[in-house]
PDB file of N, CA and C in Angstrom:
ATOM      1  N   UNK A   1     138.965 273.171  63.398  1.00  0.00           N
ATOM      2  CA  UNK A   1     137.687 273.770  63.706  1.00  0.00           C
ATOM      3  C   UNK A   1     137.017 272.940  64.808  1.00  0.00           C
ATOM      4  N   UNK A   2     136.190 273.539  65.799  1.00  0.00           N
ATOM      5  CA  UNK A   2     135.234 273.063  67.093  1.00  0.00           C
ATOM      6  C   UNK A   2     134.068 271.960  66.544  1.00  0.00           C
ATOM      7  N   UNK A   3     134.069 271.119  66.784  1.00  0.00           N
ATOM      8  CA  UNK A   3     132.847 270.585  66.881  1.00  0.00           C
ATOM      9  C   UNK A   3     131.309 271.272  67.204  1.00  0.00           C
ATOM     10  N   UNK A   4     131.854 272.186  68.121  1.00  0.00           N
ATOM     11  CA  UNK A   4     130.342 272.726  68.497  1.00  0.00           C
ATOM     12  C   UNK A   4     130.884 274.714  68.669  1.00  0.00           C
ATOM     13  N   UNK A   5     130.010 275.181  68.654  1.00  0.00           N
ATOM     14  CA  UNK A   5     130.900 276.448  68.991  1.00  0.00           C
ATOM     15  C   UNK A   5     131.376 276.998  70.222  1.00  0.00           C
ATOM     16  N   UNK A   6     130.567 275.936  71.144  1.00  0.00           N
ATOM     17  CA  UNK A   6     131.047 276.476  72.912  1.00  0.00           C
ATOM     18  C   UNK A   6     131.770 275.227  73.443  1.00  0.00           C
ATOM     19  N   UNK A   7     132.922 274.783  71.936  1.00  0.00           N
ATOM     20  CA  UNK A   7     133.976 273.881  72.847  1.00  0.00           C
ATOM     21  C   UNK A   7     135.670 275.304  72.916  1.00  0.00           C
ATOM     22  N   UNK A   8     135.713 274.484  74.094  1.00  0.00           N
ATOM     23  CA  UNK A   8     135.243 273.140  74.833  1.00  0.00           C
ATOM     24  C   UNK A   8     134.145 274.054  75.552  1.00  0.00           C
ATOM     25  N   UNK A   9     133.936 272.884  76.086  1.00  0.00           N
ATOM     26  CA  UNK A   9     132.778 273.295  76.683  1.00  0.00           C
ATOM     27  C   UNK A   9     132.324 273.675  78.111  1.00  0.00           C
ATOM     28  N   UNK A  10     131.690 274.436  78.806  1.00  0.00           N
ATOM     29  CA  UNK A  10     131.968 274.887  80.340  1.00  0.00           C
ATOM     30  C   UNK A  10     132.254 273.478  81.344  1.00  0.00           C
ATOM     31  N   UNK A  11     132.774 273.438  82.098  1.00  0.00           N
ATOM     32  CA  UNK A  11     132.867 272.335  82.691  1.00  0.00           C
ATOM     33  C   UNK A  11     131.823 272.407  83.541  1.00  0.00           C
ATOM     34  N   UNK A  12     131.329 273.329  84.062  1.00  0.00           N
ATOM     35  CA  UNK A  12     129.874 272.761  85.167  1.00  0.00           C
ATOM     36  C   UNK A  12     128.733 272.411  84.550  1.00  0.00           C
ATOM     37  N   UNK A  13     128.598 272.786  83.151  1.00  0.00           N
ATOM     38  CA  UNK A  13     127.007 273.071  82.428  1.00  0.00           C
ATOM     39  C   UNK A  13     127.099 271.586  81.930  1.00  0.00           C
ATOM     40  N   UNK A  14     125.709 271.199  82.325  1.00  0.00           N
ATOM     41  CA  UNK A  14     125.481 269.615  82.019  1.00  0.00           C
ATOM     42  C   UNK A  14     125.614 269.513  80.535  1.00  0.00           C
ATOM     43  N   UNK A  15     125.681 269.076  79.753  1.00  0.00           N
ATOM     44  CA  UNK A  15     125.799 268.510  77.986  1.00  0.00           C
ATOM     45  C   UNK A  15     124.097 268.444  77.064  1.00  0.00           C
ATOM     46  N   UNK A  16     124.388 269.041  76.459  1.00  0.00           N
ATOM     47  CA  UNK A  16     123.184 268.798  75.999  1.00  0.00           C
ATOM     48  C   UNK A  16     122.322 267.487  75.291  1.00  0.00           C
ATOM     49  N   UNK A  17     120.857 268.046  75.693  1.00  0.00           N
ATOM     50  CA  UNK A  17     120.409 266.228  75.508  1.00  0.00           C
ATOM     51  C   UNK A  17     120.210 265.442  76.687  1.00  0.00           C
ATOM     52  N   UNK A  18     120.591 266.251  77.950  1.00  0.00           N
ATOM     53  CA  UNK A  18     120.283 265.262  79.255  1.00  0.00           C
ATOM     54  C   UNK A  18     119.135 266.220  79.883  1.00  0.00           C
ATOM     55  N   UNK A  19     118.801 265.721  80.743  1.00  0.00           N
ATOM     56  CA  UNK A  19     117.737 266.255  81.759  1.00  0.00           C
ATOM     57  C   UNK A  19     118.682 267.457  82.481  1.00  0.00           C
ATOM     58  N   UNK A  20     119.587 267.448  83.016  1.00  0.00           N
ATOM     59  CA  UNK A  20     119.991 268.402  83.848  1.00  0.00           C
ATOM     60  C   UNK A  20     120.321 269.352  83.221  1.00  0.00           C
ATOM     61  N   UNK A  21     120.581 269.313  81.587  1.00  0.00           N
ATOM     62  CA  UNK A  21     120.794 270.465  80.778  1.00  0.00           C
ATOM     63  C   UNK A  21     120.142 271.146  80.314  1.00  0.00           C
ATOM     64  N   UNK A  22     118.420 270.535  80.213  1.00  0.00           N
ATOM     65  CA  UNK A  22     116.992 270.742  79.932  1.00  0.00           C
ATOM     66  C   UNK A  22     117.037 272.012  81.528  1.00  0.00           C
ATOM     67  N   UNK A  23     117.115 271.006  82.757  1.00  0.00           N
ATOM     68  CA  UNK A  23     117.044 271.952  83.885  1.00  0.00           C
ATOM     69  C   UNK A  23     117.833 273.699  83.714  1.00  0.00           C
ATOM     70  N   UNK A  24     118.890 273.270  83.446  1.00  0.00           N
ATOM     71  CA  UNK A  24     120.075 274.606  83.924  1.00  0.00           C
ATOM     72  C   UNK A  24     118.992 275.444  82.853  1.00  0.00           C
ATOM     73  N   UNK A  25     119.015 275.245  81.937  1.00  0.00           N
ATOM     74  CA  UNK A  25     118.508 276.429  80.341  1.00  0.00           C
ATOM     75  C   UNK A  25     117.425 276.926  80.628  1.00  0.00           C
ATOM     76  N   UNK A  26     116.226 275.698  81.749  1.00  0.00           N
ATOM     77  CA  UNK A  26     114.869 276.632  81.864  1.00  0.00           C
ATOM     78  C   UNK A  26     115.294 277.492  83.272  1.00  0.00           C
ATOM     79  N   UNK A  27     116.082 276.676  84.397  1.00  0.00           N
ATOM     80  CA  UNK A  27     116.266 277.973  85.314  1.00  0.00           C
ATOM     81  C   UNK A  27     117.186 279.088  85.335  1.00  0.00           C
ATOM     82  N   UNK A  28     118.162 279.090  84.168  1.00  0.00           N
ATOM     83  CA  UNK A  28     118.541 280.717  83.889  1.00  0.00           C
ATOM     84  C   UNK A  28     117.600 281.406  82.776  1.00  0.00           C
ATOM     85  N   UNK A  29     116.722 280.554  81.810  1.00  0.00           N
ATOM     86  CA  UNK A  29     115.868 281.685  81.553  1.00  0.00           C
ATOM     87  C   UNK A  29     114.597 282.330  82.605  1.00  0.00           C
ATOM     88  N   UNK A  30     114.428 281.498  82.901  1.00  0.00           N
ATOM     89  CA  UNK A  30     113.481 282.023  84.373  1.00  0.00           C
ATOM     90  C   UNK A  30     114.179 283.374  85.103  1.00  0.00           C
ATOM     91  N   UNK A  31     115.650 283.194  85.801  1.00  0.00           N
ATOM     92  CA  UNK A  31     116.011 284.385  86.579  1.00  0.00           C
ATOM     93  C   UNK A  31     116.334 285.228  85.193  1.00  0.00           C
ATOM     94  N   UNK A  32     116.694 285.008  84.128  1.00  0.00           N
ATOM     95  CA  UNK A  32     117.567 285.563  83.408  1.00  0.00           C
ATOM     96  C   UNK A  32     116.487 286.831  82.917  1.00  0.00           C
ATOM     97  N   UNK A  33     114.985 286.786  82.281  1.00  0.00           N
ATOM     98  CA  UNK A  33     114.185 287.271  81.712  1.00  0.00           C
ATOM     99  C   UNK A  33     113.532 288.792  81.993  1.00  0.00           C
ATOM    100  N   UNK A  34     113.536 287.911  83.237  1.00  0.00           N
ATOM    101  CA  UNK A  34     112.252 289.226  84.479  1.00  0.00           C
ATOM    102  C   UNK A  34     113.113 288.787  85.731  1.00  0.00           C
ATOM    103  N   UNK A  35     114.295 289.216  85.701  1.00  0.00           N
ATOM    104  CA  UNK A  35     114.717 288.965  87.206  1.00  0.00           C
ATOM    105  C   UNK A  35     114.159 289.753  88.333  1.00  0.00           C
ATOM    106  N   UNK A  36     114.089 288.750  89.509  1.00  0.00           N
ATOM    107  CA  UNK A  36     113.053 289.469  90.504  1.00  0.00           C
ATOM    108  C   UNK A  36     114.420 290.432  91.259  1.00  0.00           C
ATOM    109  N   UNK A  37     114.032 291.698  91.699  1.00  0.00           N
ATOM    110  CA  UNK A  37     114.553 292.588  92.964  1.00  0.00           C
ATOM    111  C   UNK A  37     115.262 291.890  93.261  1.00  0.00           C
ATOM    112  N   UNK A  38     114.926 290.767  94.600  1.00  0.00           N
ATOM    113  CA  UNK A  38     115.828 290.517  95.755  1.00  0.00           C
ATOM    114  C   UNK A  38     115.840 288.707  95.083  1.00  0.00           C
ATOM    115  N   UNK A  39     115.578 288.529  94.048  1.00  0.00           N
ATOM    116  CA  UNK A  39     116.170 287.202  93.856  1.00  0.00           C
ATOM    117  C   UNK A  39     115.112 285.925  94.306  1.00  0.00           C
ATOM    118  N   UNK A  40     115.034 284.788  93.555  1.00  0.00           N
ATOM    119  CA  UNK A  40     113.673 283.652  93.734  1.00  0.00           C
ATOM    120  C   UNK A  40     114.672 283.295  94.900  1.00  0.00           C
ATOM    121  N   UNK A  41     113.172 282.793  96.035  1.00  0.00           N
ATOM    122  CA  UNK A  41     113.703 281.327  96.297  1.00  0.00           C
ATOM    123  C   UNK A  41     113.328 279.872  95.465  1.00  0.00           C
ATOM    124  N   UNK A  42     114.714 279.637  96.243  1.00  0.00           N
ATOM    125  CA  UNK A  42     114.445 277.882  94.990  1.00  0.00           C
ATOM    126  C   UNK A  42     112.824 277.121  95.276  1.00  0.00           C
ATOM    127  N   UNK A  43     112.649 277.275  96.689  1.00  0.00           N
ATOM    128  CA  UNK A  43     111.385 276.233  96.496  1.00  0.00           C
ATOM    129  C   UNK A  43     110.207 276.866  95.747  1.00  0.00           C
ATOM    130  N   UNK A  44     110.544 278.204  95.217  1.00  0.00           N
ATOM    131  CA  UNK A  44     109.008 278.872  94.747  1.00  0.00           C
ATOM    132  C   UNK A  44     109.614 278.116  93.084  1.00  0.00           C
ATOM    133  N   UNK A  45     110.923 278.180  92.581  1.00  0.00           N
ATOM    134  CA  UNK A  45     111.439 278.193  91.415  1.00  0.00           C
ATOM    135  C   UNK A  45     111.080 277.028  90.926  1.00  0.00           C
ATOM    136  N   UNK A  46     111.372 275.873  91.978  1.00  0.00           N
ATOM    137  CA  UNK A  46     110.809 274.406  91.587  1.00  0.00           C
ATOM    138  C   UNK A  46     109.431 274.099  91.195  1.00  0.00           C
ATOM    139  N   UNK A  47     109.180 275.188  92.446  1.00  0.00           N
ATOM    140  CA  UNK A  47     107.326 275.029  91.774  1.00  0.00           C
ATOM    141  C   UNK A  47     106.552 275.512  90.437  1.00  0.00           C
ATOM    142  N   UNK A  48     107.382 276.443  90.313  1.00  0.00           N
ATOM    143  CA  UNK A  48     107.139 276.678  89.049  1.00  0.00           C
ATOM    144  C   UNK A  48     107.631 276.307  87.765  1.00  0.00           C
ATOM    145  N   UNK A  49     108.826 275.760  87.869  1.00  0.00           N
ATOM    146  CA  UNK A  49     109.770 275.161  86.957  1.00  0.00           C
ATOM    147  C   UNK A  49     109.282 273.667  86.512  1.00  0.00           C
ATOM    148  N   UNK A  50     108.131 273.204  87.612  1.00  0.00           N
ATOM    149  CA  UNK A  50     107.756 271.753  87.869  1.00  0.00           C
ATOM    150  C   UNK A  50     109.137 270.741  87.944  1.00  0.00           C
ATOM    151  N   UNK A  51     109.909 271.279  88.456  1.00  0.00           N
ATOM    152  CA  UNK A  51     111.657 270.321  89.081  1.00  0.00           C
ATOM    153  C   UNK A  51     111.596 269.874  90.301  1.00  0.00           C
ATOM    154  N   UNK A  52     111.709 268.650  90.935  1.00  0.00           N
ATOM    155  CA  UNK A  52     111.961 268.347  92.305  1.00  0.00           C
ATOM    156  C   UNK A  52     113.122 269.249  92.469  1.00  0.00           C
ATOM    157  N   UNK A  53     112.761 269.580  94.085  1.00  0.00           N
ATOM    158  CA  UNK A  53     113.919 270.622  94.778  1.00  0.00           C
ATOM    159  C   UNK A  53     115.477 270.336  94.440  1.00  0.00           C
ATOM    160  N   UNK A  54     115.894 268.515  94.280  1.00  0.00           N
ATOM    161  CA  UNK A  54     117.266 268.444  94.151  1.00  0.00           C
ATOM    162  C   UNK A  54     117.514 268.934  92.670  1.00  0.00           C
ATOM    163  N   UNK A  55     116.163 268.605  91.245  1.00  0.00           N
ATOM    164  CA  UNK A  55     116.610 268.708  90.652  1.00  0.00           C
ATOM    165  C   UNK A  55     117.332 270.276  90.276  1.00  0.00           C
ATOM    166  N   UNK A  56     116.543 271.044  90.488  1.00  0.00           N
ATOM    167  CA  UNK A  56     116.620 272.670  90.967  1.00  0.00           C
ATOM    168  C   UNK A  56     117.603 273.153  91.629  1.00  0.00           C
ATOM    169  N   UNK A  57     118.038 272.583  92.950  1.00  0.00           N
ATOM    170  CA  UNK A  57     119.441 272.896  93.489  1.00  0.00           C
ATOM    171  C   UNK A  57     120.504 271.957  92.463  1.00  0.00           C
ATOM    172  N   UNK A  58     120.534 271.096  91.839  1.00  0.00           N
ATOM    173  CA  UNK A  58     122.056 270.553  91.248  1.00  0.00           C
ATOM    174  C   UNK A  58     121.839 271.827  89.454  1.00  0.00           C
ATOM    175  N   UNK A  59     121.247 272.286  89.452  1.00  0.00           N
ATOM    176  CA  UNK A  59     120.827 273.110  88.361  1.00  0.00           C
ATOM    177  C   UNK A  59     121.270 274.678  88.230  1.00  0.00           C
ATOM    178  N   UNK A  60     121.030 274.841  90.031  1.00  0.00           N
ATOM    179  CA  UNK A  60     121.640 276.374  90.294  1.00  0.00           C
ATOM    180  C   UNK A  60     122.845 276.064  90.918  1.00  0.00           C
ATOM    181  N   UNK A  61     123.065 274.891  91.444  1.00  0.00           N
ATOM    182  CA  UNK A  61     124.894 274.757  91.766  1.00  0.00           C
ATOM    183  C   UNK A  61     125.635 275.114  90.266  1.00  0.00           C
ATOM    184  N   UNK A  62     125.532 274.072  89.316  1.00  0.00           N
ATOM    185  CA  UNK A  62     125.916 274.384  88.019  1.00  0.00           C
ATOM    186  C   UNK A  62     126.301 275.575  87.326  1.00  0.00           C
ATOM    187  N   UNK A  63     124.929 276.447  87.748  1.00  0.00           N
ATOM    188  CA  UNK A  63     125.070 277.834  87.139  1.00  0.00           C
ATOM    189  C   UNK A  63     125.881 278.832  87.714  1.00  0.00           C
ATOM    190  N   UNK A  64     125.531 278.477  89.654  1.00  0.00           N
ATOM    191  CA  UNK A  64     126.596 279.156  90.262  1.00  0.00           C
ATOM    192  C   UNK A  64     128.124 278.891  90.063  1.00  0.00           C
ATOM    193  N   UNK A  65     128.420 277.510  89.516  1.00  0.00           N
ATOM    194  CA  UNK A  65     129.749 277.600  89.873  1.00  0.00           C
ATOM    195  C   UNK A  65     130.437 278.316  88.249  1.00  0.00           C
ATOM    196  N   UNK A  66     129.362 278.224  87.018  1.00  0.00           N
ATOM    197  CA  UNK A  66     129.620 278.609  85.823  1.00  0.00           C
ATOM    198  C   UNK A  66     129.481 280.142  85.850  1.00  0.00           C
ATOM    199  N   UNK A  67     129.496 280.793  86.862  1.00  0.00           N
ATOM    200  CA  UNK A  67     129.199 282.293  86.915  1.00  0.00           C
ATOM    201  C   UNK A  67     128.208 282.908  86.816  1.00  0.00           C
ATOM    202  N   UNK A  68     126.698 282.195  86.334  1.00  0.00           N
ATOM    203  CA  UNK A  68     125.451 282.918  85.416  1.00  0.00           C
ATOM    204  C   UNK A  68     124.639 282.885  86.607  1.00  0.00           C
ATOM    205  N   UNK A  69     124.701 282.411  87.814  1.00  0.00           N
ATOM    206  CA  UNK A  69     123.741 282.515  89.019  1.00  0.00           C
ATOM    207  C   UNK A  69     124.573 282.743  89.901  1.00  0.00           C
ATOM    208  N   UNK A  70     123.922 284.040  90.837  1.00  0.00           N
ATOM    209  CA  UNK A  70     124.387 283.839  92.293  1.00  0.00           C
ATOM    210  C   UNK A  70     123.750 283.837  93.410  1.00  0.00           C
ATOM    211  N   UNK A  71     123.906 283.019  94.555  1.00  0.00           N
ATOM    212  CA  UNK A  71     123.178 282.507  95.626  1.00  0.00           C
ATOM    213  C   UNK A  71     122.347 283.731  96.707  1.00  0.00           C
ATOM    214  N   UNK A  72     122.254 285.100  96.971  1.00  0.00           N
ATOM    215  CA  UNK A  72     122.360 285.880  98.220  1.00  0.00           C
ATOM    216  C   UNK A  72     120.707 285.464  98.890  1.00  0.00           C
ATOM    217  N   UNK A  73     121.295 285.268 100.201  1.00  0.00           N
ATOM    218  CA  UNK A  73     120.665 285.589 101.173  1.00  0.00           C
ATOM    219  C   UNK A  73     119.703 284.277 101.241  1.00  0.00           C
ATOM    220  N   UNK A  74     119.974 283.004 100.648  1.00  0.00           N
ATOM    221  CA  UNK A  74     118.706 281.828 100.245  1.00  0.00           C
ATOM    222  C   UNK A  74     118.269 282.445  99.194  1.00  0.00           C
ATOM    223  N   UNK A  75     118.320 283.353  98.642  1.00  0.00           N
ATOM    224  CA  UNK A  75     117.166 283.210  97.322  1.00  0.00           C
ATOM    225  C   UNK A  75     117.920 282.898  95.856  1.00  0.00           C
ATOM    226  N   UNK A  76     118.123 283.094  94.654  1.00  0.00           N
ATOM    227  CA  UNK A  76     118.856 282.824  93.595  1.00  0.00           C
ATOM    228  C   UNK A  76     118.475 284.004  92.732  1.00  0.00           C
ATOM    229  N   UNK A  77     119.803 284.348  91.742  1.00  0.00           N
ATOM    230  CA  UNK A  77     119.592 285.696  91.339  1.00  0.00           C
ATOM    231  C   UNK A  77     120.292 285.588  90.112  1.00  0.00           C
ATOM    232  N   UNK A  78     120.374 285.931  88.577  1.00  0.00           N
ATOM    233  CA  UNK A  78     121.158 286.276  87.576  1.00  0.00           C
ATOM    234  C   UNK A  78     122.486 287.200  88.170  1.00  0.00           C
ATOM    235  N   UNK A  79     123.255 286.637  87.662  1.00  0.00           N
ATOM    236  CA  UNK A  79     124.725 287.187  87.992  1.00  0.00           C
ATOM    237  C   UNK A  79     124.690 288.684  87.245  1.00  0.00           C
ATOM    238  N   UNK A  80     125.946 289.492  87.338  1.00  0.00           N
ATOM    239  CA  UNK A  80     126.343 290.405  86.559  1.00  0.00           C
ATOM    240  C   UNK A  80     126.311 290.301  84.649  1.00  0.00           C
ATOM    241  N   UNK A  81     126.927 289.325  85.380  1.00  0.00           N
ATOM    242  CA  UNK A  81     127.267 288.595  83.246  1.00  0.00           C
ATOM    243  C   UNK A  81     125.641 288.443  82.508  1.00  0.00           C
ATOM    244  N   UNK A  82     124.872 287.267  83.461  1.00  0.00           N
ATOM    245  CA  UNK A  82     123.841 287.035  83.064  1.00  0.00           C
ATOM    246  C   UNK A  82     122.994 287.966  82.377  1.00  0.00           C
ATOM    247  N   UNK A  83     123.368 289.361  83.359  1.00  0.00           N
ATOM    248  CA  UNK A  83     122.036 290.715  83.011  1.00  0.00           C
ATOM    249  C   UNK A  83     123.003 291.492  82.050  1.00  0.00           C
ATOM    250  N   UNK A  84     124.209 291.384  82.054  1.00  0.00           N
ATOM    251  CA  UNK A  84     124.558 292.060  80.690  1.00  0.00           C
ATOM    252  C   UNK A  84     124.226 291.639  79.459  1.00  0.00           C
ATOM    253  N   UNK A  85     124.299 290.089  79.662  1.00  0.00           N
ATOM    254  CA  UNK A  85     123.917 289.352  78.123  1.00  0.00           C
ATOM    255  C   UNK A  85     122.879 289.409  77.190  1.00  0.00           C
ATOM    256  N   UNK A  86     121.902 289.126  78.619  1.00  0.00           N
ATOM    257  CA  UNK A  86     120.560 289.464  78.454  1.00  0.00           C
ATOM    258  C   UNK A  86     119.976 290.899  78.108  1.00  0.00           C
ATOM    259  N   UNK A  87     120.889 292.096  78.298  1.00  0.00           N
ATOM    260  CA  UNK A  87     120.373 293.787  77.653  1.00  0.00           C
ATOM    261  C   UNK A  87     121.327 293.441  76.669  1.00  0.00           C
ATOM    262  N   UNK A  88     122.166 292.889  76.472  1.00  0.00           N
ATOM    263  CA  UNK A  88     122.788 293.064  74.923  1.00  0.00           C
ATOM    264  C   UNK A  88     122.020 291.949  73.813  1.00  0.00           C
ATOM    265  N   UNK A  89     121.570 290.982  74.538  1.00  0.00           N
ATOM    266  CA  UNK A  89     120.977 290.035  73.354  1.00  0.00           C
ATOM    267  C   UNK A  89     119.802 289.528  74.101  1.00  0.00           C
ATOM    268  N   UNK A  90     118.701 290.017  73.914  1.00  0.00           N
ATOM    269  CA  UNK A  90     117.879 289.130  74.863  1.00  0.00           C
ATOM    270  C   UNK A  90     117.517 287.507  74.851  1.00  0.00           C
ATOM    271  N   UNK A  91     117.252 287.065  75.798  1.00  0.00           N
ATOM    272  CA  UNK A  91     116.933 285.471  75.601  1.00  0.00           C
ATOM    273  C   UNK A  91     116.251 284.967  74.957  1.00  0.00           C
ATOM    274  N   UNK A  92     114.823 285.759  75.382  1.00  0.00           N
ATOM    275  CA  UNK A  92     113.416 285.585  75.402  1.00  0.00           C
ATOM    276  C   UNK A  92     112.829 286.218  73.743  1.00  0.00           C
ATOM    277  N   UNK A  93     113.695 286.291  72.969  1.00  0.00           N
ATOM    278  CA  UNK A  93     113.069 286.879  71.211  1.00  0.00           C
ATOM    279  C   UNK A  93     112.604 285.835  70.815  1.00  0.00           C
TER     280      UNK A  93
END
């Protein structure tokens, strides 16, 4: 039996219990919830997230490379997966 139920565990998503894992969880519930149209930019996301910009970009690298964010055009957006998960189970209950 797993130690945890999401072992192993994604290789980009920081571990829980650190700061950068605190980061990734509040900026995919942010896009994940009320995703905007054409997607945040990061510097509005930081501002609201209260994250310095790097912490915010090493947060959506993570997510991008784990599938749950994708980058278009400079702005940041919930992936495909992300918005299915989210109409099948919402985040935010």
């Amino acid at each position: 039996m797993h130690g945890h139920r999401s072992d192993p565990w994604p290789a980009p998503l920081a571990r829980p219990g650190t700061p950068a894992h605190e980061h990734q969880r509040r900026l995919i519930l942010e896009l994940a919830i009320e995703p905007p149209a054409g997607g945040e930019r990061p510097e509005d996301l930081a501002r609201v997230l209260e994250l310095s910009p790097a912490a915010l970009e090493a947060a959506a690298d993570a997510l991008v490379a784990a599938g749950l964010v994708e980058r278009r055009d400079g702005r940041l957006a919930p992936s495909a997966a992300t918005r299915a998960i989210e109409a099948l189970w919402p985040l935010a209950l």
